[in-house]
Every structure is written in structure tokens, then in C-alpha cells.
C-alpha atoms as a PDB file:
ATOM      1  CA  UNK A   1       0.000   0.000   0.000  1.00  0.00           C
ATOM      2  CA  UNK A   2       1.035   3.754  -0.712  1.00  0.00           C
ATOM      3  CA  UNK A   3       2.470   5.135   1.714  1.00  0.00           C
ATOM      4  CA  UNK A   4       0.618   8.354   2.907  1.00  0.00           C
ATOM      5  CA  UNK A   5       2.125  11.679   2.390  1.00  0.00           C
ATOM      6  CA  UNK A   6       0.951  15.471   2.879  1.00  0.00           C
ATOM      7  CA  UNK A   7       0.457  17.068  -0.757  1.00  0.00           C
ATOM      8  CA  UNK A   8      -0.138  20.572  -2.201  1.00  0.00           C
ATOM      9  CA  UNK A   9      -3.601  21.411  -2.201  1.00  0.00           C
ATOM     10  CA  UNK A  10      -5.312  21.844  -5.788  1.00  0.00           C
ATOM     11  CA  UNK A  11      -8.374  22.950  -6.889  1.00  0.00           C
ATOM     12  CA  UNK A  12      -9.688  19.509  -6.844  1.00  0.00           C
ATOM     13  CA  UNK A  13      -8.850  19.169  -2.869  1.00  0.00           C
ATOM     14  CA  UNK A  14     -10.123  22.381  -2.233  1.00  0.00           C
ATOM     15  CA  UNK A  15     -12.787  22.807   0.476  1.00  0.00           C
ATOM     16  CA  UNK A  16     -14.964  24.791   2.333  1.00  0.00           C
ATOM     17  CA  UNK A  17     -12.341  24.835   5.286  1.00  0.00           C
ATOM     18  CA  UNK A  18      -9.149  24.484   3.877  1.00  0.00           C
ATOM     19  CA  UNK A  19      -9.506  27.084   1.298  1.00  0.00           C
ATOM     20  CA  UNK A  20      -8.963  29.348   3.844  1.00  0.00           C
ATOM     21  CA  UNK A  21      -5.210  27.933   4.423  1.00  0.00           C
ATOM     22  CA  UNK A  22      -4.460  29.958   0.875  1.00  0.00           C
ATOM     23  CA  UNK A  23      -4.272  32.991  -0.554  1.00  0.00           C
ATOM     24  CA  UNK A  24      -5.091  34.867  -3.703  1.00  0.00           C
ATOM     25  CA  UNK A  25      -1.811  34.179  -5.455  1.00  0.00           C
ATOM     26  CA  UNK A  26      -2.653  30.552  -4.432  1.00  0.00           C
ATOM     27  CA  UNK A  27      -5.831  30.250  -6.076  1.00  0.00           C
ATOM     28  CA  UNK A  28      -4.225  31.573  -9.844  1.00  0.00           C
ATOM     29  CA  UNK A  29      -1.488  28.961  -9.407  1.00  0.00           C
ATOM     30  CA  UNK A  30      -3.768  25.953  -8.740  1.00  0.00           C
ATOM     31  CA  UNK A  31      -5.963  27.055 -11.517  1.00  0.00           C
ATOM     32  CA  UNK A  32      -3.663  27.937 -13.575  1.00  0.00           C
ATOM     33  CA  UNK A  33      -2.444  23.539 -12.925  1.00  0.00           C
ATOM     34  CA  UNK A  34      -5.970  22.807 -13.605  1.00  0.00           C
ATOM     35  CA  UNK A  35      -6.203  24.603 -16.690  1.00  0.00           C
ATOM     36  CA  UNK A  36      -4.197  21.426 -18.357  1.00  0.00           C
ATOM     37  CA  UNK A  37      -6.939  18.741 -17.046  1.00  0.00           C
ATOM     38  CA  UNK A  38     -10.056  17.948 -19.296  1.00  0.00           C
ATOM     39  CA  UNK A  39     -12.740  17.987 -16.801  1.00  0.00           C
ATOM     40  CA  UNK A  40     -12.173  21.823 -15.930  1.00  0.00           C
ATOM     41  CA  UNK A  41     -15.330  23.028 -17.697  1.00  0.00           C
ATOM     42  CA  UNK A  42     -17.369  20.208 -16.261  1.00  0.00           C
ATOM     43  CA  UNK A  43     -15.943  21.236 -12.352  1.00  0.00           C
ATOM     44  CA  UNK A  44     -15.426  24.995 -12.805  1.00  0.00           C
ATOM     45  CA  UNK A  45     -18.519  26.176 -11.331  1.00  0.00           C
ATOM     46  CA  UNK A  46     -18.203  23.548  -7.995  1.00  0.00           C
ATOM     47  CA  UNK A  47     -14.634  25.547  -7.424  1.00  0.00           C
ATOM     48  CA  UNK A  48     -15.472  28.897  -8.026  1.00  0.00           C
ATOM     49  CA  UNK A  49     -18.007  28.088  -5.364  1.00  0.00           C
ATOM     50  CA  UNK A  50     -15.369  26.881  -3.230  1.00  0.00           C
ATOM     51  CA  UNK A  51     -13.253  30.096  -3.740  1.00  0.00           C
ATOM     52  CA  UNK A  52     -16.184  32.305  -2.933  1.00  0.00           C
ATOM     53  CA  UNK A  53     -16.712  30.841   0.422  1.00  0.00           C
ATOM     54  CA  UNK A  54     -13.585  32.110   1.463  1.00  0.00           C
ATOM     55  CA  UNK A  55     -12.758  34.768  -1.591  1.00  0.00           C
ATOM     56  CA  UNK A  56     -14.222  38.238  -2.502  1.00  0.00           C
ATOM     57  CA  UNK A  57     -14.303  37.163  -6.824  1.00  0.00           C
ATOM     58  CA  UNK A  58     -15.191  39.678  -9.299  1.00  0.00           C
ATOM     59  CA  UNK A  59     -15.147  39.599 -12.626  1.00  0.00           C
ATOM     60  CA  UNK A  60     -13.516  42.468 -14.538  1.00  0.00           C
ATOM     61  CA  UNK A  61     -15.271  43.381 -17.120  1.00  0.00           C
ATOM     62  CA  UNK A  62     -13.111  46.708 -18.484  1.00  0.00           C
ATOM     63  CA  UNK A  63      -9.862  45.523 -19.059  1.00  0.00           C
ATOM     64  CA  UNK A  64      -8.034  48.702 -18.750  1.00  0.00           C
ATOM     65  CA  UNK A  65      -4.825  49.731 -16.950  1.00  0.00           C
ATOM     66  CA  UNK A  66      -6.666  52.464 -14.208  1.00  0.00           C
ATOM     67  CA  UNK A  67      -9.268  49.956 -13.611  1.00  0.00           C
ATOM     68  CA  UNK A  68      -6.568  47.226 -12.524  1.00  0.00           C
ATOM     69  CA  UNK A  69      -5.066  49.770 -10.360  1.00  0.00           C
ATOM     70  CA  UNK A  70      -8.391  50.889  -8.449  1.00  0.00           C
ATOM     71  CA  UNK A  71      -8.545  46.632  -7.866  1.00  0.00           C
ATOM     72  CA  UNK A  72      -5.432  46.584  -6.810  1.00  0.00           C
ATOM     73  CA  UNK A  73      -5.360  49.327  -4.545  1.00  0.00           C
ATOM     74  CA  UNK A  74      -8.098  48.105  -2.392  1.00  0.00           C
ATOM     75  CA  UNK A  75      -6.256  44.704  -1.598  1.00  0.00           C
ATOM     76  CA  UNK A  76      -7.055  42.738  -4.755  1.00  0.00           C
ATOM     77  CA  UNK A  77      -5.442  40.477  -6.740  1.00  0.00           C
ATOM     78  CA  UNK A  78      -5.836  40.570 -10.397  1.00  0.00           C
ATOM     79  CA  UNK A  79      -5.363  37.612 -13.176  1.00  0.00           C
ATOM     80  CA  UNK A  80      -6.880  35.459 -15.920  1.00  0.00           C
ATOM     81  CA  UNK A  81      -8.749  32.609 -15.555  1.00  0.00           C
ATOM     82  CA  UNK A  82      -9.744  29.923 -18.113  1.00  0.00           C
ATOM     83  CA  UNK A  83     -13.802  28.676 -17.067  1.00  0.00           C
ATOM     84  CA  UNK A  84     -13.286  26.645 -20.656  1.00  0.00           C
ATOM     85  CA  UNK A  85     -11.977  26.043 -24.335  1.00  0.00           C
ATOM     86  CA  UNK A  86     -13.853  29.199 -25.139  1.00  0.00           C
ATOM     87  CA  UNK A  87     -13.986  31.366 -21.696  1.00  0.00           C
ATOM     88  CA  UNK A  88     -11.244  33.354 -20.213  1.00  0.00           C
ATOM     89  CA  UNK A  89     -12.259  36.036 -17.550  1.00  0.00           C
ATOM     90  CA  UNK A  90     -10.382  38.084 -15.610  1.00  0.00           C
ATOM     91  CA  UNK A  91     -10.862  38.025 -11.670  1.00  0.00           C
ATOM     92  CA  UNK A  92     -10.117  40.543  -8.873  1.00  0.00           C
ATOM     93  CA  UNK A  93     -10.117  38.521  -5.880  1.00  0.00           C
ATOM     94  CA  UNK A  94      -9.186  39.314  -1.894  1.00  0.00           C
ATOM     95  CA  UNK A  95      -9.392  37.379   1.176  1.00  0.00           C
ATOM     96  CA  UNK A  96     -12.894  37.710   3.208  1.00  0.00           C
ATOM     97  CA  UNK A  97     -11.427  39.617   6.212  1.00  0.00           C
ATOM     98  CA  UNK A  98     -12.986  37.998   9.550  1.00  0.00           C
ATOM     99  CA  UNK A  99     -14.151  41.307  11.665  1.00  0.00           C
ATOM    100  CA  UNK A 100     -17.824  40.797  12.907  1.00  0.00           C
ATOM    101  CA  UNK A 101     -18.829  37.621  14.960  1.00  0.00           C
ATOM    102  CA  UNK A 102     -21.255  37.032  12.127  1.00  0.00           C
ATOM    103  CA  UNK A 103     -18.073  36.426   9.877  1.00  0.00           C
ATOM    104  CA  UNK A 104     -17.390  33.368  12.431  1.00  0.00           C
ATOM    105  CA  UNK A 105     -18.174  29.647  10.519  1.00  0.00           C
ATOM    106  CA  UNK A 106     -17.472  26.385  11.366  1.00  0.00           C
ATOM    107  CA  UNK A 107     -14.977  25.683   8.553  1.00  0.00           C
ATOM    108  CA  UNK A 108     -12.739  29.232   9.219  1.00  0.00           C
ATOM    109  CA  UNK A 109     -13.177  28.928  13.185  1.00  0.00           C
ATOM    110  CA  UNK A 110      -9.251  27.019  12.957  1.00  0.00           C
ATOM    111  CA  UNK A 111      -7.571  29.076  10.739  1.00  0.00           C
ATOM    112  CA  UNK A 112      -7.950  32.256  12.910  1.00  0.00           C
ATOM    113  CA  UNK A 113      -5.823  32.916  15.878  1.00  0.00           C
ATOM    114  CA  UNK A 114      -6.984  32.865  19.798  1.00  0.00           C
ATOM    115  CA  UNK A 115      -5.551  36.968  19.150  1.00  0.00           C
ATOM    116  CA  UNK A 116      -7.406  37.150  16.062  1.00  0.00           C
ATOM    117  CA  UNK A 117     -10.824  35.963  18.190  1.00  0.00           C
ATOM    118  CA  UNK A 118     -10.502  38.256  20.692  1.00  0.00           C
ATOM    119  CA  UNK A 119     -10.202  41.231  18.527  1.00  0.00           C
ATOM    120  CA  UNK A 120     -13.200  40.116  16.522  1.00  0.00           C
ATOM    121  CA  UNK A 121     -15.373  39.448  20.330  1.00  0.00           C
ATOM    122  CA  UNK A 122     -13.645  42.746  21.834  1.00  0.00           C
ATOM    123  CA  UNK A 123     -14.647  44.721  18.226  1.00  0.00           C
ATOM    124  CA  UNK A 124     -18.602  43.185  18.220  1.00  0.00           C
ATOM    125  CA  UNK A 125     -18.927  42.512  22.421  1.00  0.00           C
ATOM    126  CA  UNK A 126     -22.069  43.566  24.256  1.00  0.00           C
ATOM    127  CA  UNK A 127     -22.577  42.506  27.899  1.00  0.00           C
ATOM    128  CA  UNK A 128     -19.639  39.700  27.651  1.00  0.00           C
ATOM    129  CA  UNK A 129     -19.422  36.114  26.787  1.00  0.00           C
ATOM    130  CA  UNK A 130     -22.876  34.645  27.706  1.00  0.00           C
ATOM    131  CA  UNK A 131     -24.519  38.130  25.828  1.00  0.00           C
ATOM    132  CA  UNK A 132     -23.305  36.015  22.617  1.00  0.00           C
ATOM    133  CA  UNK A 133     -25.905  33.612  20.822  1.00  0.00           C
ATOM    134  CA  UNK A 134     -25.849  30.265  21.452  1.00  0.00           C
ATOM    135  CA  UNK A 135     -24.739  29.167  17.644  1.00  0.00           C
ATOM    136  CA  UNK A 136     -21.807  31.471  17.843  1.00  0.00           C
ATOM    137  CA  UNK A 137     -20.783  29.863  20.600  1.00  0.00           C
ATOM    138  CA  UNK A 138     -20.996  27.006  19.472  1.00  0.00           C
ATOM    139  CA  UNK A 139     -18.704  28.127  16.146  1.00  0.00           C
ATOM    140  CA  UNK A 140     -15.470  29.621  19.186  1.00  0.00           C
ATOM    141  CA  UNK A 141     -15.855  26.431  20.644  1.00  0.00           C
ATOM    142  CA  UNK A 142     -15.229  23.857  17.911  1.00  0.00           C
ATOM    143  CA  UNK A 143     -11.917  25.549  17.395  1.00  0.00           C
ATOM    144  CA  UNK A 144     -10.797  27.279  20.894  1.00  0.00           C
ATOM    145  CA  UNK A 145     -11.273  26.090  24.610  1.00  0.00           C
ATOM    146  CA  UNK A 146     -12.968  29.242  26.300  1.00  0.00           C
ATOM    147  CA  UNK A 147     -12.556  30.260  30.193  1.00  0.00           C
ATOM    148  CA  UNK A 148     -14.643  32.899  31.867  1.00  0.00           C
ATOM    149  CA  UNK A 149     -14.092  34.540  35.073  1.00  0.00           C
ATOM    150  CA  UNK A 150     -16.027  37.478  36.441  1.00  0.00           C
ATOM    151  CA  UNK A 151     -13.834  39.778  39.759  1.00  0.00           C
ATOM    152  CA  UNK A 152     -13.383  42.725  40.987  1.00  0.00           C
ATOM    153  CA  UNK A 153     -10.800  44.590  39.212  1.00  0.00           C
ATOM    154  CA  UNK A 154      -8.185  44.954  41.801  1.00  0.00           C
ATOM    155  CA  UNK A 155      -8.671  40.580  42.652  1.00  0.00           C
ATOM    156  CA  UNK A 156      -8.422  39.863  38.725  1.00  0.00           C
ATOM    157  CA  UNK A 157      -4.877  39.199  38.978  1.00  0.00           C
ATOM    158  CA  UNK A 158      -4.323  38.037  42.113  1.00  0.00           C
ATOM    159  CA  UNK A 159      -0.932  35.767  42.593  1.00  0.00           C
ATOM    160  CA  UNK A 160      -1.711  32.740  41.982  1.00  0.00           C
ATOM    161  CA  UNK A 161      -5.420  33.120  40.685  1.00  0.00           C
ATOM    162  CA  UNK A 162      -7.346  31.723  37.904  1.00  0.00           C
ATOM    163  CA  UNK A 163      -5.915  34.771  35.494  1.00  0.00           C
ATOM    164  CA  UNK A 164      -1.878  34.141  36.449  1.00  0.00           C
ATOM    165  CA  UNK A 165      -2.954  30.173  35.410  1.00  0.00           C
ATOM    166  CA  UNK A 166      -4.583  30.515  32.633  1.00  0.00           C
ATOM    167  CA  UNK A 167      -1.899  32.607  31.526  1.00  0.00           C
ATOM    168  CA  UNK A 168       0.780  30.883  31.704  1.00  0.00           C
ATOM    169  CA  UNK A 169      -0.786  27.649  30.421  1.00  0.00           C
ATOM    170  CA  UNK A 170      -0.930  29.939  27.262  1.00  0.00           C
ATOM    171  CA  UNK A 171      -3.963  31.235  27.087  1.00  0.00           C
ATOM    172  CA  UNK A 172      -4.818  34.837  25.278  1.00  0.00           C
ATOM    173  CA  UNK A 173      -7.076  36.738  27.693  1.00  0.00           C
ATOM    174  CA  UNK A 174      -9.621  39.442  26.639  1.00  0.00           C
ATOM    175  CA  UNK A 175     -10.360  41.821  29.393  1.00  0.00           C
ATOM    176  CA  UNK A 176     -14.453  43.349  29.685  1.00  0.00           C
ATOM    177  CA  UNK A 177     -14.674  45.991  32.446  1.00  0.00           C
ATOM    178  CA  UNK A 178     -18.117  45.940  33.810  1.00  0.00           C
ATOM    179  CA  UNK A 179     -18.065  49.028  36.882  1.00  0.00           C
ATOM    180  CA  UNK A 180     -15.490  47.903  39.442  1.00  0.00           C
ATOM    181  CA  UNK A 181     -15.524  44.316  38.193  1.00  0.00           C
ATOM    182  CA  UNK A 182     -13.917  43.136  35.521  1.00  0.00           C
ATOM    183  CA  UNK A 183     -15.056  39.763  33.146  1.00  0.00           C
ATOM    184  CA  UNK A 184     -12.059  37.678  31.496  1.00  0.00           C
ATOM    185  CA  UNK A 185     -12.162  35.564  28.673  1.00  0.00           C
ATOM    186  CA  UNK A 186      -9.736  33.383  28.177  1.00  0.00           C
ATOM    187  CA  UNK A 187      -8.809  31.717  24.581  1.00  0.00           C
ATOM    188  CA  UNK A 188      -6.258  28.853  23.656  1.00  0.00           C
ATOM    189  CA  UNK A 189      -6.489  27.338  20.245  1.00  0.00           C
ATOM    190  CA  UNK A 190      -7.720  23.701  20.357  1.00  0.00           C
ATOM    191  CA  UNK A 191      -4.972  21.084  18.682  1.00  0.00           C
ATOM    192  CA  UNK A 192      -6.454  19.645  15.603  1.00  0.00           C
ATOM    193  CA  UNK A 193      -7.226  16.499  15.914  1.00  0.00           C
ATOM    194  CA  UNK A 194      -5.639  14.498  12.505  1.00  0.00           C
ATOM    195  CA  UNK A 195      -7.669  11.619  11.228  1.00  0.00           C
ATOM    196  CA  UNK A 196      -4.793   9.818   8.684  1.00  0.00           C
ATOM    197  CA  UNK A 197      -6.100   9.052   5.641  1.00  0.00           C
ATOM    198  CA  UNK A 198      -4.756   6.875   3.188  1.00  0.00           C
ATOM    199  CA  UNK A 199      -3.488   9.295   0.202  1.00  0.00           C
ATOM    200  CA  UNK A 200      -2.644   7.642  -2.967  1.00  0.00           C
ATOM    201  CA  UNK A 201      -1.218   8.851  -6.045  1.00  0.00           C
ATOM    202  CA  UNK A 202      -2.484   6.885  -9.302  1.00  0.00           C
ATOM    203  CA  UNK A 203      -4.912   4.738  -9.908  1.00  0.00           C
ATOM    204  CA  UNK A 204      -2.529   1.772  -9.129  1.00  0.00           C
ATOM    205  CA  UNK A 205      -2.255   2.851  -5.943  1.00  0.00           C
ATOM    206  CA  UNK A 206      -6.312   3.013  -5.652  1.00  0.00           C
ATOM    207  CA  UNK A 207      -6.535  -0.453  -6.659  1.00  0.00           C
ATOM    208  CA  UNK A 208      -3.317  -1.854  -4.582  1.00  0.00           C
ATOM    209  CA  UNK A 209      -5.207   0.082  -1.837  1.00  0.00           C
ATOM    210  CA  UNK A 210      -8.813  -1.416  -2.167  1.00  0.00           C
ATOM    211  CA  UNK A 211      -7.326  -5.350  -2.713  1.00  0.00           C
ATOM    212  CA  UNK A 212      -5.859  -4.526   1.206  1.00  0.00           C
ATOM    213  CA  UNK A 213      -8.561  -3.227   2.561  1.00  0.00           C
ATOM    214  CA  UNK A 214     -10.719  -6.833   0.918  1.00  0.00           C
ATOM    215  CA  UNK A 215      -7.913  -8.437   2.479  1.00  0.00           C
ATOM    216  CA  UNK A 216      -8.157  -7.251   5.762  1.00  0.00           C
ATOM    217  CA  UNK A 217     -11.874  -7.920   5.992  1.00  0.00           C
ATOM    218  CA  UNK A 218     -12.752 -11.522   7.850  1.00  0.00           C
ATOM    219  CA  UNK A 219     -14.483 -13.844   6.489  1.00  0.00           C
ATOM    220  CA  UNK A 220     -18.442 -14.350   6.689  1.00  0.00           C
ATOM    221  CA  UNK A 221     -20.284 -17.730   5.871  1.00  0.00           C
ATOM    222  CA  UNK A 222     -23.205 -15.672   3.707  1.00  0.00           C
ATOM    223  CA  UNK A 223     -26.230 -17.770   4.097  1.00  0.00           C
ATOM    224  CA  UNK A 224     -28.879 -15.298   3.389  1.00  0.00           C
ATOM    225  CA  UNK A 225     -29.817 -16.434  -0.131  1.00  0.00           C
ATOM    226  CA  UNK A 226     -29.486 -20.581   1.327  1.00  0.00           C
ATOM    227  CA  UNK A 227     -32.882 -22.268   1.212  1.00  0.00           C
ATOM    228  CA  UNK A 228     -34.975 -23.114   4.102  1.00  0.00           C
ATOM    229  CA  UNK A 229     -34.813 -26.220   5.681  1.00  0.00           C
ATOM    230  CA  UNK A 230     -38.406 -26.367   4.921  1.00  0.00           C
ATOM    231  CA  UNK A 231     -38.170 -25.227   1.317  1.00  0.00           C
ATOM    232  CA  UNK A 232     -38.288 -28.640   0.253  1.00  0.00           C
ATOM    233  CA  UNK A 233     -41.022 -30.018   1.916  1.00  0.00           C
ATOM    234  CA  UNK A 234     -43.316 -26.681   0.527  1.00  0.00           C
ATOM    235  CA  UNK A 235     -45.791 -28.053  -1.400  1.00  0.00           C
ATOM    236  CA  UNK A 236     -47.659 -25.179  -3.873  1.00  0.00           C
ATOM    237  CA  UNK A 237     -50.260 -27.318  -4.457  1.00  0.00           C
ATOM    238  CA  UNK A 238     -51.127 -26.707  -0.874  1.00  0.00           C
ATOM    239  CA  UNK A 239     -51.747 -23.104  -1.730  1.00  0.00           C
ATOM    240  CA  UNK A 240     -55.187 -22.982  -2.595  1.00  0.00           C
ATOM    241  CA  UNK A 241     -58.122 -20.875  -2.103  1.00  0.00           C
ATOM    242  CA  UNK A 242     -59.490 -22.932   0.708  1.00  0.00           C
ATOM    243  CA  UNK A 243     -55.988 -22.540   2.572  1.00  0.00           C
ATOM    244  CA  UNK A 244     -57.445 -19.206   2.971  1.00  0.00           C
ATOM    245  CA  UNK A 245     -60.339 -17.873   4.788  1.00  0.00           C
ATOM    246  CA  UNK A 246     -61.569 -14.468   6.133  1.00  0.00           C
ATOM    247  CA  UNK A 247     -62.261 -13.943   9.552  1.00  0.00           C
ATOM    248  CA  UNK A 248     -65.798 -13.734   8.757  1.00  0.00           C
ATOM    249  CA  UNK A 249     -65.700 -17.307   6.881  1.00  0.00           C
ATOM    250  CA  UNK A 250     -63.755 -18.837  10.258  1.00  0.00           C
ATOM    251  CA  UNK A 251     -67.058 -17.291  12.378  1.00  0.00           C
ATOM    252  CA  UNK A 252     -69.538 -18.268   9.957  1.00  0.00           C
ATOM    253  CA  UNK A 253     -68.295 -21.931  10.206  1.00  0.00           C
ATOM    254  CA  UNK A 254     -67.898 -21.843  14.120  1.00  0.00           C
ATOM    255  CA  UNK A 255     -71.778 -20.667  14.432  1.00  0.00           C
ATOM    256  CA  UNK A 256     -72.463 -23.309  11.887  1.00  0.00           C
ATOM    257  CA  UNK A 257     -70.781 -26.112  13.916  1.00  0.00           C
ATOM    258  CA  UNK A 258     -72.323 -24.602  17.144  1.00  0.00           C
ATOM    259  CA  UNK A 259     -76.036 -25.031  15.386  1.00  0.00           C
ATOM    260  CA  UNK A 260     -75.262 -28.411  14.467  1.00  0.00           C
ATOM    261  CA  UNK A 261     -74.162 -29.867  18.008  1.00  0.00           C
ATOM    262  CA  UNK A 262     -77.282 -27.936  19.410  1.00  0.00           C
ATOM    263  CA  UNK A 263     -79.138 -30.009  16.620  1.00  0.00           C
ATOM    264  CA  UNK A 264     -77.563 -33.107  17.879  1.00  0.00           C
ATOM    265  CA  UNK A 265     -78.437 -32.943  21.505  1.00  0.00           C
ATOM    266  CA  UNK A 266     -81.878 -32.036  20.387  1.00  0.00           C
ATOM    267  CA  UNK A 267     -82.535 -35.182  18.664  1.00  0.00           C
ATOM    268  CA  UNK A 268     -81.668 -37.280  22.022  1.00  0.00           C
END
């Protein structure tokens, strides 16, 4: 079996969450690889999605030299892209800056720093941790373990207190005065948790892979299409209409038997 290696992203490993590992330059370079494989046109739409979840795109639609510059000078990144055989655009793109909490998602939660959170909380904060929503909650927590603590100010940092801890363990702490008290929140990236997978690099490798896994599987006696051990002593002929009757033919026959014994006893 292959053995399993770490390789450059392309557009076809491009996801929601990892897209946000790369930048604009990135995203020209990997299409610019794709541009050579035949099932671009089919695909291109599925990875321009892609980009856009993590991308500002626009399409430039005068090509001129002061029009490239306005792009440029508000962050963008300007180059040609090839949709198909007959399509080439041009595309100003730029990273989707994370400022508000409503920029928070599940797939860029880990690719923004515990410093990087705490701006965003201290930039959109209200009342202080539990004044967020529930769901954006939720989204800090899949990525960062989160630590509240609510003091007066002049006990926040007390020797030996939560706050001295938490910092040292190396947590980032975002500081919410609230009158003479003060609430922390403290923020430490979570480590990833890596699930290997088995990367392979040609279809050989596929196969080779798949005949292991068959390999590995155990053995089980399949006996689900087997015949019953009464299958042979099933007799269709036996299947007739009077093997059947309704409930109302069962209690028409009982009150007909009953009638008959009455009959009987009658006649002694």
C-alpha cells in the first residue's frame, strides 16, 4: 500500500475549510495547474463556489490599466482565468477579512488565531461572553477552549489566581470591564485532531489500496440467499383458495358447527 504523504492542495482538494489555508496568489497557481486537465469546464462552477466561500471574486469586465489599479489598490489580486476552451475572464479577488462575529463559521473557526478571536469578540462585544448567541458559541468552541471569570478589578490578577494560570498555560485573555468588576475571557487554540487518511497517487495505488482493505476484511459464511430447511417439503399445491379464509368465513363456520351440536343434543 502507498504510503501516505501530505500534498499541495489543488483545486480539486479544495474545500470549504481548507480554502482558507491559501491565498489569492494561491488560487491563480492551482488554476492555472488545472487549466491542463479535461474535466475543468465540467468542475469549474463547484470551485469557483469553493473560492467564494472564502474569496471576494469579481469579474472584470473593463480591461483597462486604471481599472486594474483601483482593484489593486483596495487589496485585490488581479489575473486570468480559463472557465473553458472558449472562456477566459479576468478576476479581482481578496481574502474575506474575519471582523464581525457574524463572519465566524465552522470551517474558518481554525484558521484564525486565539488573538485574532478576541479582537473580533472585543470589536462586536455587548454585555460579555454569555450576551453572545448560542450558535456562535458554538462556532469559538469547535476551534478554541474558552474560560470565563467574572472579579473585581483589583482581585483579577491576584498571585496565583485563575488569570496568572490561565496565563501561563498559554492562554490569550480578553479583558471586559463591567463598573469595578472586571469579566475575562480566556482563549487557547484547540490542537487539531488528525484523522490519517490513506493518500494515494495513481490509480494503481487506488486499486493496490482497495485489494488490502478486501484483504483485511474476515471472512463471513453468507447464508442469506441458502434455502430453508423447509423449502423442500413446501408443497404449492397446498396453496389454494381454501388454505385461505376471512375472519368472517372462520365465524360463519364456528356458528355453523355450534347449530349443528345444538341439533344433535336435540334429537336425544
Amino acid at each position: 500500500m502507498a504510503k501516505a504523504k501530505k500534498k499541495a492542495l489543488t483545486l480539486k482538494t479544495l474545500n470549504r475549510s481548507n480554502v482558507w489555508d491559501v491565498q489569492e496568489n494561491d488560487i491563480f497557481r492551482m488554476w492555472e495547474a488545472a487549466e491542463k486537465d479535461a474535466d475543468l469546464a465540467d468542475n469549474s462552477r463547484h470551485y469557483t463556489n469553493v473560492i467564494k466561500s472564502a474569496f471576494d471574486v469579481e469579474v472584470i469586465t473593463v480591461d483597462k490599466p486604471e481599472v486594474i489599479k483601483k482593484y489593486e489598490a483596495r487589496g485585490c489580486k488581479v489575473g486570468q482565468v480559463r472557465l473553458n476552451e472558449n472562456t477566459k475572464v479576468k478576476w479581482a479577488i481578496k481574502k474575506k477579512a474575519i471582523l464581525r462575529i457574524t463572519d465566524l463559521t465552522y470551517e474558518n473557526i481554525r484558521h484564525i488565531t486565539a488573538i485574532k478571536l478576541l479582537e473580533v469578540l472585543e470589536r462586536n462585544f455587548g454585555s460579555g461572553w454569555e450576551s453572545l448567541s448560542q450558535s456562535v458559541r458554538d462556532i469559538v468552541e469547535t476551534g478554541f477552549d474558552i474560560s470565563t471569570t467574572t472579579l473585581p478589578k483589583d482581585r483579577l490578577k491576584k498571585k496565583g489566581g485563575m488569570y496568572e494560570k490561565k496565563v501561563a498555560d498559554g492562554f490569550e485573555v480578553l479583558e471586559i470591564p463591567k463598573g469595578t468588576w472586571v469579566e475575562a475571557i480566556f482563549a487557547k487554540e484547540k490542537p487539531e485532531e488528525e484523522k490519517p487518511e490513506p493518500i494515494v497517487d495513481d490509480e494503481e495505488d487506488v486499486k493496490e489500496f482497495l485489494d488490502d482493505e478486501e484483504e483485511d476484511l474476515p471472512d463471513i459464511d453468507d447464508h442469506f440467499n441458502d434455502p430453508d430447511e423447509d423449502d423442500d417439503q413446501f408443497d404449492d399445491d397446498r396453496l389454494t383458495e381454501e388454505s385461505y379464509r376471512t375472519t368472517f368465513d372462520e365465524e360463519q363456520d364456528l356458528s355453523d358447527l355450534e347449530a349443528a351440536e345444538v341439533a344433535d343434543d336435540e334429537e336425544y
